[in-house]
PDB file of N, CA and C in Angstrom:
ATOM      1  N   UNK A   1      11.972   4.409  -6.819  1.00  0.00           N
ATOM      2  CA  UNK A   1      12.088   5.517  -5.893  1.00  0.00           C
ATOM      3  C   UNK A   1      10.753   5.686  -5.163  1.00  0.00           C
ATOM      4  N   UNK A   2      10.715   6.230  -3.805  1.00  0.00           N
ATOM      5  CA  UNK A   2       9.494   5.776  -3.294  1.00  0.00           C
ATOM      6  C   UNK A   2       9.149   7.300  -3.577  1.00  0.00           C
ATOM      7  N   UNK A   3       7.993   7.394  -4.268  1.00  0.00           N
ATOM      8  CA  UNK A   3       7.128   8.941  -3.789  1.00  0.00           C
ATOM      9  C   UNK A   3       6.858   9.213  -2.743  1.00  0.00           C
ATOM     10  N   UNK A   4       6.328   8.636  -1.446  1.00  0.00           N
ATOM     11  CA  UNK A   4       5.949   9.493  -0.243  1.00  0.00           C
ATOM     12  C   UNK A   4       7.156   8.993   1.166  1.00  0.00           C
ATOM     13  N   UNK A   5       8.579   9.299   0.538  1.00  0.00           N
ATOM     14  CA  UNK A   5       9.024   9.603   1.769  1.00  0.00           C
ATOM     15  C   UNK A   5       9.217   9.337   2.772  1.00  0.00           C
ATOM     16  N   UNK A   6       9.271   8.894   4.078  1.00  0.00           N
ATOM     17  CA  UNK A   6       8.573   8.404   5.305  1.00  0.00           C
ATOM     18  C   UNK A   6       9.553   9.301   6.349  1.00  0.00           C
ATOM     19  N   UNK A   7       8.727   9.975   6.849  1.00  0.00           N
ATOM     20  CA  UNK A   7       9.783  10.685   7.995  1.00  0.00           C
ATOM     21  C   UNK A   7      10.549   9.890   8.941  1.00  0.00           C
ATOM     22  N   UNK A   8      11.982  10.355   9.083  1.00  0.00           N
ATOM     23  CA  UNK A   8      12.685   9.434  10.429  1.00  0.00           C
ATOM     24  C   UNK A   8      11.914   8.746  11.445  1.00  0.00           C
ATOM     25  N   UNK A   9      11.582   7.331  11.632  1.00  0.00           N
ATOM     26  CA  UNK A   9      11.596   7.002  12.598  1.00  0.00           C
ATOM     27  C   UNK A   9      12.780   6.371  13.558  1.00  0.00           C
ATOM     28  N   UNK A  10      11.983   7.030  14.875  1.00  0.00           N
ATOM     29  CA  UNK A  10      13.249   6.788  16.122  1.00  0.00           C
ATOM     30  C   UNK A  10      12.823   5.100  17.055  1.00  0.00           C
ATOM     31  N   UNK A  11      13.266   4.499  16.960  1.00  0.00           N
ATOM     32  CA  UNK A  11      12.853   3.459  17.832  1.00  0.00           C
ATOM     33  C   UNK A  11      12.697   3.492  19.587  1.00  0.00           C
ATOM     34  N   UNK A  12      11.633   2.927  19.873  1.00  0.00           N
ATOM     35  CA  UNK A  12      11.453   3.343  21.375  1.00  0.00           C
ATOM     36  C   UNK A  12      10.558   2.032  21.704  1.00  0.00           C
ATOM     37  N   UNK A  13      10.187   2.249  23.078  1.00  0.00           N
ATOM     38  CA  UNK A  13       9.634   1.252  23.725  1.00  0.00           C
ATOM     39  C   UNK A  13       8.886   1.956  24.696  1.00  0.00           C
ATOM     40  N   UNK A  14       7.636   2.150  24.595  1.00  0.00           N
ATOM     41  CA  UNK A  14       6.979   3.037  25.524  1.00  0.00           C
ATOM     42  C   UNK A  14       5.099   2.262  25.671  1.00  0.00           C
ATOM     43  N   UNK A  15       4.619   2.486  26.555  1.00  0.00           N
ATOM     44  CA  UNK A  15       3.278   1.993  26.794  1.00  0.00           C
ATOM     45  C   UNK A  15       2.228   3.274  26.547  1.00  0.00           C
ATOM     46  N   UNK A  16       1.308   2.895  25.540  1.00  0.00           N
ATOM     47  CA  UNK A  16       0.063   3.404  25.003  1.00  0.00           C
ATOM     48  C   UNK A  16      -0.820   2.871  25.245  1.00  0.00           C
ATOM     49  N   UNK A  17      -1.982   3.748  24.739  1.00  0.00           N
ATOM     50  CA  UNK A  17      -3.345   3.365  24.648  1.00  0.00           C
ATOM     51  C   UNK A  17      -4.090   3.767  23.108  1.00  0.00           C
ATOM     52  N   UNK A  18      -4.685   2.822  22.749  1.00  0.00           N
ATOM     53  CA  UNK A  18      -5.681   2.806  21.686  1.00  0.00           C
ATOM     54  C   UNK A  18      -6.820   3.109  22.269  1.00  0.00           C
ATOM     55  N   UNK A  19      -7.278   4.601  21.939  1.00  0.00           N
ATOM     56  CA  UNK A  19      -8.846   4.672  22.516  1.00  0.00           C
ATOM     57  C   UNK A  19      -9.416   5.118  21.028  1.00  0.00           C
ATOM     58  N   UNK A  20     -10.436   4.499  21.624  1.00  0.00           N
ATOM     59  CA  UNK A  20     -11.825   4.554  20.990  1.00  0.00           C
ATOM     60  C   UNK A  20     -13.282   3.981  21.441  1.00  0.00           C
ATOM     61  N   UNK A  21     -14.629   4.528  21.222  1.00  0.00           N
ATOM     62  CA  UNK A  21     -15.527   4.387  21.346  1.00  0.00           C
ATOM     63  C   UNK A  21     -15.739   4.285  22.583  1.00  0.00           C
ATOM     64  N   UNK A  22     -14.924   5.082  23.747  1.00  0.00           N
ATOM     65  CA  UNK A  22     -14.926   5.489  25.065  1.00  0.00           C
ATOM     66  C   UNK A  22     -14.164   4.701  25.603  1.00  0.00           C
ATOM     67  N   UNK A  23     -13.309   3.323  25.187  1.00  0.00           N
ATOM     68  CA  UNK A  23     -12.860   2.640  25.995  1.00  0.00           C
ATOM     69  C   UNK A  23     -11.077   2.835  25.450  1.00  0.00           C
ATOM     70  N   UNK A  24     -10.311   1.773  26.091  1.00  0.00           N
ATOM     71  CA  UNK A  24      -9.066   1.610  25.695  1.00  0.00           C
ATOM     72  C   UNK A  24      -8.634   0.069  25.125  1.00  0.00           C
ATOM     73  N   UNK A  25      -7.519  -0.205  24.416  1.00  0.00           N
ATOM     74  CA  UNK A  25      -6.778  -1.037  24.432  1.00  0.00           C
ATOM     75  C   UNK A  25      -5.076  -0.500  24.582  1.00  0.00           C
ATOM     76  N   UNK A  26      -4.474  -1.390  25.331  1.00  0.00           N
ATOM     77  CA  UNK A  26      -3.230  -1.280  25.796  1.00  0.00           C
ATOM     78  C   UNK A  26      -2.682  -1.801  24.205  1.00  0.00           C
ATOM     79  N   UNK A  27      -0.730  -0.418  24.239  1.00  0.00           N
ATOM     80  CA  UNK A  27      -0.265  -1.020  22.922  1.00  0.00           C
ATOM     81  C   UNK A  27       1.627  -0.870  23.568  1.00  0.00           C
ATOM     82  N   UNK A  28       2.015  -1.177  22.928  1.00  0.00           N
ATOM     83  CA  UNK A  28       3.507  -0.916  22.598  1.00  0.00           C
ATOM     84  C   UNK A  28       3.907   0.038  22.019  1.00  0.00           C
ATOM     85  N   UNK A  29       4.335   1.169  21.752  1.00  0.00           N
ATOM     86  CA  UNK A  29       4.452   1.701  20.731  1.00  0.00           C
ATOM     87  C   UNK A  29       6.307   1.497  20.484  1.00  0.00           C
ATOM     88  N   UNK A  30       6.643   0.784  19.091  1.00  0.00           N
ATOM     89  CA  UNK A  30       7.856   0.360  18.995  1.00  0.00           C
ATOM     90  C   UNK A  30       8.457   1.069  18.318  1.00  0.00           C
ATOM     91  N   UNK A  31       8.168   2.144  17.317  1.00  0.00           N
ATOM     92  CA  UNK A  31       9.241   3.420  16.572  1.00  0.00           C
ATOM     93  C   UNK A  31       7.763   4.429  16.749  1.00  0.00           C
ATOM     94  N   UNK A  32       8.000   5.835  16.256  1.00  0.00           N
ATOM     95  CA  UNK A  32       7.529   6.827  16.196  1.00  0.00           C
ATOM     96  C   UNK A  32       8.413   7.517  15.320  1.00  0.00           C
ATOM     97  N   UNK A  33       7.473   8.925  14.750  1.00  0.00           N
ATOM     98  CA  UNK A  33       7.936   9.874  13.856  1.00  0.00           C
ATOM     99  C   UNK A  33       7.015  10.745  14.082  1.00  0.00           C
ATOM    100  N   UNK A  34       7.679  12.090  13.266  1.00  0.00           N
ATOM    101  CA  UNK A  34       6.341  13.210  13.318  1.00  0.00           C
ATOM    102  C   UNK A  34       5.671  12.711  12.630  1.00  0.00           C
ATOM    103  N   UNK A  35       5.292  11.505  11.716  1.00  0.00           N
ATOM    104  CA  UNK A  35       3.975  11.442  10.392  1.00  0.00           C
ATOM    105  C   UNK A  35       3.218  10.158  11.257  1.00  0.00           C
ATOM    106  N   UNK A  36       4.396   9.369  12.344  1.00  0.00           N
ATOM    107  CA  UNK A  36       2.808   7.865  12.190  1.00  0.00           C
ATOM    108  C   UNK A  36       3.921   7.169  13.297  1.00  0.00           C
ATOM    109  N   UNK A  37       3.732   5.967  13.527  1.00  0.00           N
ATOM    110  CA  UNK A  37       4.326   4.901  14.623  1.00  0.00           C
ATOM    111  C   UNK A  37       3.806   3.758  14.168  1.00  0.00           C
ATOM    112  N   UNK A  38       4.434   2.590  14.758  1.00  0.00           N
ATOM    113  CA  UNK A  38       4.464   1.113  14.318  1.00  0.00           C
ATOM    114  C   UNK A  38       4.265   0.856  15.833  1.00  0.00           C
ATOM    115  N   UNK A  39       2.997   0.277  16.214  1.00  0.00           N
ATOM    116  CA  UNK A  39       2.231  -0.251  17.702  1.00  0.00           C
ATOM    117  C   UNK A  39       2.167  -1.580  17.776  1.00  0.00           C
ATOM    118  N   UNK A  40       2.384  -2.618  18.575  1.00  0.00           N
ATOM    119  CA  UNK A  40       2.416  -3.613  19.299  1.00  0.00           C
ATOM    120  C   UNK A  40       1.365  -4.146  19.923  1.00  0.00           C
ATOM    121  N   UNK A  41       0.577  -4.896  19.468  1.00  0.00           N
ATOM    122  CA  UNK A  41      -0.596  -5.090  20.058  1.00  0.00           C
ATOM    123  C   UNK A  41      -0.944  -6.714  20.287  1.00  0.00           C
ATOM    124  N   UNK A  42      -1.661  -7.283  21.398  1.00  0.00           N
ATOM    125  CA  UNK A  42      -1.898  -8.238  21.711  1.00  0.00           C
ATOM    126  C   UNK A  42      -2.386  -8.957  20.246  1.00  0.00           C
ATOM    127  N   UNK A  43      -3.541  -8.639  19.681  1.00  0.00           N
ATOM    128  CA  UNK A  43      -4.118  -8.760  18.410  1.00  0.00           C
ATOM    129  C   UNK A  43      -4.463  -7.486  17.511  1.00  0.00           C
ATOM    130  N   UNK A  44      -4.627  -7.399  16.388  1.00  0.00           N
ATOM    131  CA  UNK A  44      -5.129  -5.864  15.602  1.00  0.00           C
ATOM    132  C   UNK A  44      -6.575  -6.494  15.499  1.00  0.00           C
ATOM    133  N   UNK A  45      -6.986  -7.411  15.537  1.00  0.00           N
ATOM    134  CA  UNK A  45      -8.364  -7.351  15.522  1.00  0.00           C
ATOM    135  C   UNK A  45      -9.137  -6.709  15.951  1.00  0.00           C
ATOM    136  N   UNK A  46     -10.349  -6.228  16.016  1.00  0.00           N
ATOM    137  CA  UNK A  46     -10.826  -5.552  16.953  1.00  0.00           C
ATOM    138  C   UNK A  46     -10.663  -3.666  17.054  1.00  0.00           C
ATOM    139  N   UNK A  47      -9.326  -3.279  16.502  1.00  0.00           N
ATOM    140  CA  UNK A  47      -9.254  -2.290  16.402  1.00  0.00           C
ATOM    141  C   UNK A  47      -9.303  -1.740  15.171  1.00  0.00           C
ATOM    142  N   UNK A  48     -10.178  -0.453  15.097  1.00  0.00           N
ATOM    143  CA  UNK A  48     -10.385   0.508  14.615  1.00  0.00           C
ATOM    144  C   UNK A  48      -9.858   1.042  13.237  1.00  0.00           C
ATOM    145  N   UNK A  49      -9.832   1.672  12.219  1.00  0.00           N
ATOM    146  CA  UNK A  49      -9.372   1.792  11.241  1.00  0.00           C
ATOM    147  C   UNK A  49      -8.905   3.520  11.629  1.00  0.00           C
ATOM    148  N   UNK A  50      -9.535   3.930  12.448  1.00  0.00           N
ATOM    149  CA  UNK A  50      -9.287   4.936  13.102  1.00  0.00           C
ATOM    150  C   UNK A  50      -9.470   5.185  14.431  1.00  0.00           C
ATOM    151  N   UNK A  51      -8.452   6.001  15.453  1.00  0.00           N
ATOM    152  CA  UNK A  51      -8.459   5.798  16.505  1.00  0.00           C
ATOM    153  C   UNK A  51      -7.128   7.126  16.981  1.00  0.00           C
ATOM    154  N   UNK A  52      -7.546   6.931  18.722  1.00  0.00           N
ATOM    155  CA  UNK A  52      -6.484   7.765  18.974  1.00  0.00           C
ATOM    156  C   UNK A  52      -5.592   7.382  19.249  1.00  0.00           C
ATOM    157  N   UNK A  53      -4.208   7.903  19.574  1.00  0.00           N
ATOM    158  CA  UNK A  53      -3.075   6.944  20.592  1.00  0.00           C
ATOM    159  C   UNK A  53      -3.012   8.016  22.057  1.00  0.00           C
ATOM    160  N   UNK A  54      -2.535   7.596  22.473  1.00  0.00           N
ATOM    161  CA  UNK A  54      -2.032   7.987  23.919  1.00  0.00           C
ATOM    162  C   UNK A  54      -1.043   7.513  24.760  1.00  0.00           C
ATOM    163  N   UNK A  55      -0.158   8.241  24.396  1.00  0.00           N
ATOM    164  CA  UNK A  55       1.136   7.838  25.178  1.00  0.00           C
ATOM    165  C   UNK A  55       1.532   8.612  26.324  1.00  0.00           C
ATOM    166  N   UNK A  56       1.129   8.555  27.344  1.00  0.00           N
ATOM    167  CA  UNK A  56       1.535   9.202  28.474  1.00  0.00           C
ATOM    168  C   UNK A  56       3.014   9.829  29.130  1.00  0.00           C
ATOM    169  N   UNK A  57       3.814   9.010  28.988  1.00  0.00           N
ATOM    170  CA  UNK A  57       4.877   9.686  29.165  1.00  0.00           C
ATOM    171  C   UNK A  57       5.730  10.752  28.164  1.00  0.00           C
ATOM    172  N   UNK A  58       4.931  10.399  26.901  1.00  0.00           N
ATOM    173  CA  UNK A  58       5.143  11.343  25.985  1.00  0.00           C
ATOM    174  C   UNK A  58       4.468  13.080  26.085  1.00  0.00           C
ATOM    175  N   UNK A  59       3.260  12.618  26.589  1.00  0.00           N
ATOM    176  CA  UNK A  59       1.856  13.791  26.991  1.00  0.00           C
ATOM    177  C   UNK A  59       1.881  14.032  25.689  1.00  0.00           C
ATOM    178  N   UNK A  60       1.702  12.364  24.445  1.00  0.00           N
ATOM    179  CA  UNK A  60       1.124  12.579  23.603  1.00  0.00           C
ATOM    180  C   UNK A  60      -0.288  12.118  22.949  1.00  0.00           C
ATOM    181  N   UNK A  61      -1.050  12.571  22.457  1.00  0.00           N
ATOM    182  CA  UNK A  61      -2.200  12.815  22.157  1.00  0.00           C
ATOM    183  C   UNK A  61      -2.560  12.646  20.586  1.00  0.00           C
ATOM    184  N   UNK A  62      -2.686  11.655  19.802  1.00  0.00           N
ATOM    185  CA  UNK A  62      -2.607  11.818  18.348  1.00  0.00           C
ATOM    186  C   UNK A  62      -3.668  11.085  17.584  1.00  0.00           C
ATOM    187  N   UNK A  63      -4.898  11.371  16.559  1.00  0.00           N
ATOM    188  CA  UNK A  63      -5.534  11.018  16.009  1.00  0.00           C
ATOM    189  C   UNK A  63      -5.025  10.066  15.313  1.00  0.00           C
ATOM    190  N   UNK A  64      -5.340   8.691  14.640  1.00  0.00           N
ATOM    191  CA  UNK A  64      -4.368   7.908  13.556  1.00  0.00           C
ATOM    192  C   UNK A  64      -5.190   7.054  13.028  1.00  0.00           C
ATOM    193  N   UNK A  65      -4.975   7.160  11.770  1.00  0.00           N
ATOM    194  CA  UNK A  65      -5.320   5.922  10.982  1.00  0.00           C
ATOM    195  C   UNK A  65      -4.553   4.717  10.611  1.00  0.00           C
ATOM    196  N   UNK A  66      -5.043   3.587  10.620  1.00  0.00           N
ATOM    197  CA  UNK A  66      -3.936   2.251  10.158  1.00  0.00           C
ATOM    198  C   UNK A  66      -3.974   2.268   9.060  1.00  0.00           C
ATOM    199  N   UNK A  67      -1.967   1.767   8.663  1.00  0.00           N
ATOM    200  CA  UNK A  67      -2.295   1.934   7.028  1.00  0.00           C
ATOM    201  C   UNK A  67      -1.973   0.508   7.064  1.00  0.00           C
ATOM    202  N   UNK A  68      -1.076  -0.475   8.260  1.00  0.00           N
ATOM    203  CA  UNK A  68      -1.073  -1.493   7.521  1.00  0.00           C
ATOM    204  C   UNK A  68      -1.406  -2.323   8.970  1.00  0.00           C
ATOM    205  N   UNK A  69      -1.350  -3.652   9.034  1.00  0.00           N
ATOM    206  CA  UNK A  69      -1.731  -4.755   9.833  1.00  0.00           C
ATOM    207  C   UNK A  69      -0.760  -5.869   9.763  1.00  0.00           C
ATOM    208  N   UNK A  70      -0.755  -6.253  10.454  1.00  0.00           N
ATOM    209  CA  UNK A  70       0.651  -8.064  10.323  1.00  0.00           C
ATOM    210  C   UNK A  70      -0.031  -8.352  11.990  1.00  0.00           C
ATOM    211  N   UNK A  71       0.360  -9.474  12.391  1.00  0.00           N
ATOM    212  CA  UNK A  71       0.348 -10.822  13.511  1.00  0.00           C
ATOM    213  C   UNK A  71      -0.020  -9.823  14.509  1.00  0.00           C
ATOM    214  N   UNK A  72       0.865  -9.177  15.315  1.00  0.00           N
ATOM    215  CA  UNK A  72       0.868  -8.196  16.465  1.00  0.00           C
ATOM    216  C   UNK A  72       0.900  -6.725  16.651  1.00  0.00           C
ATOM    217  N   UNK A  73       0.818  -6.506  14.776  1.00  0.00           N
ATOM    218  CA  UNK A  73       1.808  -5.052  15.047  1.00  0.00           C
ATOM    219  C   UNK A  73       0.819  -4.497  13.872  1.00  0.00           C
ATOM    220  N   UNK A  74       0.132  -3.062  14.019  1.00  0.00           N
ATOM    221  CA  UNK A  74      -0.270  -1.785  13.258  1.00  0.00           C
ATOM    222  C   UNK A  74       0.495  -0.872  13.274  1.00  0.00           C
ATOM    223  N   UNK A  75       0.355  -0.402  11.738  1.00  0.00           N
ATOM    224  CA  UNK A  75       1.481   0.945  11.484  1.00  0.00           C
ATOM    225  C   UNK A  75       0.369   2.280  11.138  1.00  0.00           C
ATOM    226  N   UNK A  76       0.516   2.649  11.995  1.00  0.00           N
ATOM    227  CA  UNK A  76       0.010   3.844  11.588  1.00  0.00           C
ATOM    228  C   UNK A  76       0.077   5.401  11.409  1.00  0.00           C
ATOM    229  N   UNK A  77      -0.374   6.394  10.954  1.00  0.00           N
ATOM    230  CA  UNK A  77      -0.262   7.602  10.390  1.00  0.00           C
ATOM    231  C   UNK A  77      -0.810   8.539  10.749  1.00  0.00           C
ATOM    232  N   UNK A  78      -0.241   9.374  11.285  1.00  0.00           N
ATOM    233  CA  UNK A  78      -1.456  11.039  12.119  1.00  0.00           C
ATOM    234  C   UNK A  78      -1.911  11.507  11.413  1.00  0.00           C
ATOM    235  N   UNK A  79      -3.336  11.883  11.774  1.00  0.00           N
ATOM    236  CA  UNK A  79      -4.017  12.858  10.678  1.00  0.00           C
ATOM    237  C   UNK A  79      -3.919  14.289  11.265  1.00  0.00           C
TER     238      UNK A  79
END
């Protein structure tokens, strides 16, 4: 049984930004939830263990940490 749950995610297809340290990287964002999203990214290298997202057509705005990493894709969690 899993202890922590994972709130509904909804699947979507929308264009973000990974900012940090004043600049951006462009992402995918491929599901979302109120707790975190699974992002699409050219490489995860390079990015941040923490960071913001920014999804514009959302006029959303969200602090996040990565909890996991694979080939193209970070999952991560709002603080």
């Amino acid at each position: 049984m899993d202890e922590h749950p994972r709130a509904p995610r909804r699947r979507t297809l929308k264009a973000g930004t990974i900012e940090f340290g004043g600049g951006g990287i462009d992402c995918t964002v491929r599901n979302i939830s109120e707790t975190g999203a699974a992002l699409e990214v050219n490489t995860p290298l390079f990015i941040p263990d923490r960071f913001t997202l920014f999804v514009p057509t959302e006029q959303l705005k969200r602090r996040c940490r990565v909890v996991w990493r694979k080939e193209k894709r970070i999952g991560v969690t709002f603080d």
